[in-house]
C-alpha atoms as a PDB file:
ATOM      1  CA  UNK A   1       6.140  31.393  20.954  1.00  0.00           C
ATOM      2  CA  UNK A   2       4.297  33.318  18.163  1.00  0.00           C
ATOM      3  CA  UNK A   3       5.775  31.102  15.440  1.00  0.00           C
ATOM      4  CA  UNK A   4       4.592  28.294  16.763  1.00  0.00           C
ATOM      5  CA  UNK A   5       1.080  28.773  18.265  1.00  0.00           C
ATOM      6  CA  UNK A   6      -0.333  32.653  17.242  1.00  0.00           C
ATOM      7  CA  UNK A   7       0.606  31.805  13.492  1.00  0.00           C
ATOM      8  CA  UNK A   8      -0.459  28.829  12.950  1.00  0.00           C
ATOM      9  CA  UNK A   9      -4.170  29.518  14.962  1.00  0.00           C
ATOM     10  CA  UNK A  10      -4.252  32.837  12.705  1.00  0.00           C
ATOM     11  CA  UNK A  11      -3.678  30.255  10.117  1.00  0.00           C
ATOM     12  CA  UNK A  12      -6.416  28.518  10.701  1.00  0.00           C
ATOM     13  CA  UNK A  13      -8.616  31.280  11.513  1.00  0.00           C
ATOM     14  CA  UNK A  14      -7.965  32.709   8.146  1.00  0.00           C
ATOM     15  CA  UNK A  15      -8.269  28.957   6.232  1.00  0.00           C
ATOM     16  CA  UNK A  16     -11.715  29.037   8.560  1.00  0.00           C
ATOM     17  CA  UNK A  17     -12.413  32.753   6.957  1.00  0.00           C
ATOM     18  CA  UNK A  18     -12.086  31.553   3.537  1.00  0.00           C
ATOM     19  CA  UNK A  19     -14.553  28.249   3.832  1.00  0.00           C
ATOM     20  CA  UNK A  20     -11.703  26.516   3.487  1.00  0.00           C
ATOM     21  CA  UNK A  21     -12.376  24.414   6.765  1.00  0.00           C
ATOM     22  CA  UNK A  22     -16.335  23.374   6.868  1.00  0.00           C
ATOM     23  CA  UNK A  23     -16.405  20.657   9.837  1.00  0.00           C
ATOM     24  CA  UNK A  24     -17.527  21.723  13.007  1.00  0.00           C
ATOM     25  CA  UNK A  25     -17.080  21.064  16.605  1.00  0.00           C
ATOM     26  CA  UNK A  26     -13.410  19.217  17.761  1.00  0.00           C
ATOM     27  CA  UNK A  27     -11.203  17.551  15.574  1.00  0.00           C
ATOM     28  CA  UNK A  28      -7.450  17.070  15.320  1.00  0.00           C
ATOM     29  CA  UNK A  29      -6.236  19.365  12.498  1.00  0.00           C
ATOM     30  CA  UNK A  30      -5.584  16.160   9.989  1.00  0.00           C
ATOM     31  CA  UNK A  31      -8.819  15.425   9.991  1.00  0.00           C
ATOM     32  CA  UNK A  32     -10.111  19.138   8.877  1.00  0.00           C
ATOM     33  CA  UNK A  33      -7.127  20.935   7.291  1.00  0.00           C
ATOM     34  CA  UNK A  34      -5.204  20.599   4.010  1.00  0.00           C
ATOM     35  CA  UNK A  35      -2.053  20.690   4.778  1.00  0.00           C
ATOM     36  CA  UNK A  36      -0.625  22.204   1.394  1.00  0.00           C
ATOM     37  CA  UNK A  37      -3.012  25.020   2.005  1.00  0.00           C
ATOM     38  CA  UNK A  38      -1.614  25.835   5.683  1.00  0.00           C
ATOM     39  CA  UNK A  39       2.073  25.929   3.990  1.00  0.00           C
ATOM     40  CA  UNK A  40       0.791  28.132   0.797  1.00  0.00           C
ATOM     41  CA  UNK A  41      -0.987  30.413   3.066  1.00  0.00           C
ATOM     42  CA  UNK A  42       2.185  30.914   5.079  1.00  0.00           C
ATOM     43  CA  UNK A  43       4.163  31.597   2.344  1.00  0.00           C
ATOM     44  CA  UNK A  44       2.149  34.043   0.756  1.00  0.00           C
ATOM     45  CA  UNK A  45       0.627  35.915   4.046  1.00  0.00           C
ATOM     46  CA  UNK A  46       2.824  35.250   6.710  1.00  0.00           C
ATOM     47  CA  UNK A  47       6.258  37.833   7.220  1.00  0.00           C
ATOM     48  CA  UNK A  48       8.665  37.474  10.188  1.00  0.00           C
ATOM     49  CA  UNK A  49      11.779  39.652  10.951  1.00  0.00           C
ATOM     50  CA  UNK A  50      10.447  41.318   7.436  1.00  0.00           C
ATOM     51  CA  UNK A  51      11.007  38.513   5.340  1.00  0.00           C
ATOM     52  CA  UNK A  52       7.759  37.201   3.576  1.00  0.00           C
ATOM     53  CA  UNK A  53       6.866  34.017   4.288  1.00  0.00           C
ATOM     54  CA  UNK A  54       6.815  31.437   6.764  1.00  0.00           C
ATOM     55  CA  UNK A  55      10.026  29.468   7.368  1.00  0.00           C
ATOM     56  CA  UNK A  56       8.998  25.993   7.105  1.00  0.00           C
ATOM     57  CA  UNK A  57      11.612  23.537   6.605  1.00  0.00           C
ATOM     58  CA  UNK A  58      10.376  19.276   5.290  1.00  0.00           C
ATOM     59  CA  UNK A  59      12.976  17.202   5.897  1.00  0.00           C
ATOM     60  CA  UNK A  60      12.878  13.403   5.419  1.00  0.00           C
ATOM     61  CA  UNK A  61      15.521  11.202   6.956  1.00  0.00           C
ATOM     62  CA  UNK A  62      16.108   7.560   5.787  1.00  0.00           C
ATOM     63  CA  UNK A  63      16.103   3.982   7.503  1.00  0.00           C
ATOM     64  CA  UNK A  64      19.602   4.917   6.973  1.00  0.00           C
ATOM     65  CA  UNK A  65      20.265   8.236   8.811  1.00  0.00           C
ATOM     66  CA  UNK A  66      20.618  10.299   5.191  1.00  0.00           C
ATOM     67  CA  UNK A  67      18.850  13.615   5.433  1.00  0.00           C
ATOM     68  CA  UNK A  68      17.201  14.736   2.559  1.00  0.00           C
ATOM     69  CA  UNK A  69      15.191  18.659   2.469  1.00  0.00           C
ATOM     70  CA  UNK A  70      12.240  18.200   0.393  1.00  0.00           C
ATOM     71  CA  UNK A  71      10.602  20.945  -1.775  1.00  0.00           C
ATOM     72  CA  UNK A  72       6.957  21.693  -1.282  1.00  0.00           C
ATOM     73  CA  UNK A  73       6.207  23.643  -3.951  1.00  0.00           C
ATOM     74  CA  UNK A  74       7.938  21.472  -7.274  1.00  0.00           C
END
């Protein structure tokens, strides 16, 4: 469970930490958060089973089934 809710709320916390999130009160993450700098944070702060970063897969699949992984970072 700490993969997917204790990282990503330290995640935030830290984004929260650096000013990087300014709005205030309740709103859904989309409306707040960057999501290129939840996946750069990851990958640069984040270690598990002593591997650094995060292990976040984007995958797009087509009208047609065809699976295609997609690269952040290029």
């Amino acid at each position: 469970m700490g993969e997917g809710t204790g990282v990503p709320a330290a995640l935030g916390a830290m984004l929260m930490a650096m000013g990087k999130i300014r709005e205030k009160g309740v709103c859904p993450p989309e409306g707040c958060v960057n999501p290129m700098e939840v996946v750069e944070l990851a990958q640069t702060k984040v270690s598990v089973g002593g591997k650094k970063g995060f292990p976040i897969v984007v995958e797009h699949i087509d009208k047609n089934g065809k699976m295609e992984k997609l690269d952040l970072f290029n």
